[in-house]
Protein backbone atom coordinates (compact mmCIF):
# COMPACT_ATOMS: atom_id res chain seq x y z
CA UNK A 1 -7.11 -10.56 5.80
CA UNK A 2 -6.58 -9.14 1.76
CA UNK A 3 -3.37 -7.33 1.14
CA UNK A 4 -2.47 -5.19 -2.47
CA UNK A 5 -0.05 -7.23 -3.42
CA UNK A 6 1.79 -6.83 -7.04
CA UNK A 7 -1.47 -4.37 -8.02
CA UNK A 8 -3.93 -6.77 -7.35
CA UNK A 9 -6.13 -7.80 -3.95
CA UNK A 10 -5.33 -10.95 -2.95
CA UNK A 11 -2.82 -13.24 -0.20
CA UNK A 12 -4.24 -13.71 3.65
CA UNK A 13 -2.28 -13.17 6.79
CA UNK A 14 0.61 -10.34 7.24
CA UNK A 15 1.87 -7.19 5.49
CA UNK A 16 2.87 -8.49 2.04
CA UNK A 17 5.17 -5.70 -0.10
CA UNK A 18 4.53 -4.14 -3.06
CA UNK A 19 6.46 -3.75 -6.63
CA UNK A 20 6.45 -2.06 -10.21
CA UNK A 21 5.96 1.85 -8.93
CA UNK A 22 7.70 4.56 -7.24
CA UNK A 23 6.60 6.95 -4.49
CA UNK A 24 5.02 9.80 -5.84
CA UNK A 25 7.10 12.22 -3.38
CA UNK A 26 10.80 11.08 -3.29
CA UNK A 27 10.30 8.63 -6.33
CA UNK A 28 12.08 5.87 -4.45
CA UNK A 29 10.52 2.27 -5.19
CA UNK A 30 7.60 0.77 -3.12
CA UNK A 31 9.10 -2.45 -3.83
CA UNK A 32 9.72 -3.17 -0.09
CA UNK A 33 6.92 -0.56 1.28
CA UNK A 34 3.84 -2.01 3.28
CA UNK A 35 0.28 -2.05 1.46
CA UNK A 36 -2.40 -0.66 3.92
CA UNK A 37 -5.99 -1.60 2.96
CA UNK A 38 -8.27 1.00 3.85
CA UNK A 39 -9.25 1.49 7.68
CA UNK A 40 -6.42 -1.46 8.40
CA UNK A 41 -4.39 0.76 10.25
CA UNK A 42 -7.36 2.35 12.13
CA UNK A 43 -7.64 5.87 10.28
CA UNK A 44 -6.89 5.86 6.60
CA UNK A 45 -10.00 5.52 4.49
CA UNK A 46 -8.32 4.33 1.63
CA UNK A 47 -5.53 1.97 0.45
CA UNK A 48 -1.95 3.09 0.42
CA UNK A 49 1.49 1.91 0.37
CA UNK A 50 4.04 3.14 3.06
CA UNK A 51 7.07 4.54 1.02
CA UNK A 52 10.66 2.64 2.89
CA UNK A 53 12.41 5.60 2.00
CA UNK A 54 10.32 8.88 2.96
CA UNK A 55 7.21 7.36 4.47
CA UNK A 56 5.25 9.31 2.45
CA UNK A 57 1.87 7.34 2.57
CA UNK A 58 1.32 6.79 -1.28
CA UNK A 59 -2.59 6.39 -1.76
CA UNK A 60 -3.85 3.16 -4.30
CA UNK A 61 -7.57 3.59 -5.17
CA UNK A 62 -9.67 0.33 -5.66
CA UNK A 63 -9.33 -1.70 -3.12
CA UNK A 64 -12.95 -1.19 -1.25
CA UNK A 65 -12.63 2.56 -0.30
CA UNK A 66 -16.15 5.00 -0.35
């Protein structure tokens, strides 16, 4: 299975985390948030990264999304 990972698509197997931004809501870093690919978690249509702080769910375009 392809994660985001560092920006880019790449890495098999489990949730790998993501650096270098911020959430666009609270600002925290997604450093340690989850990447979602799209439809991986059953209803998002596009890729995102689960902020650790607000769980705001902070949407990557990209990665395989209509």
């Amino acid at each position: 299975m392809y994660r985001i990972e560092d920006g880019n698509l790449n890495g098999y197997g489990g949730n790998r985390k993501h650096g270098g931004s911020s959430c666009e809501v609270c600002q925290s870093s997604l450093s340690t948030g989850t990447s979602y690919l799209p439809y991986e978690d059953g209803s998002n249509s596009h890729a995102y990264i689960s902020c650790p702080s607000c769980g705001h769910e902070n949407i990557r375009y990209g990665f395989g999304e209509d």
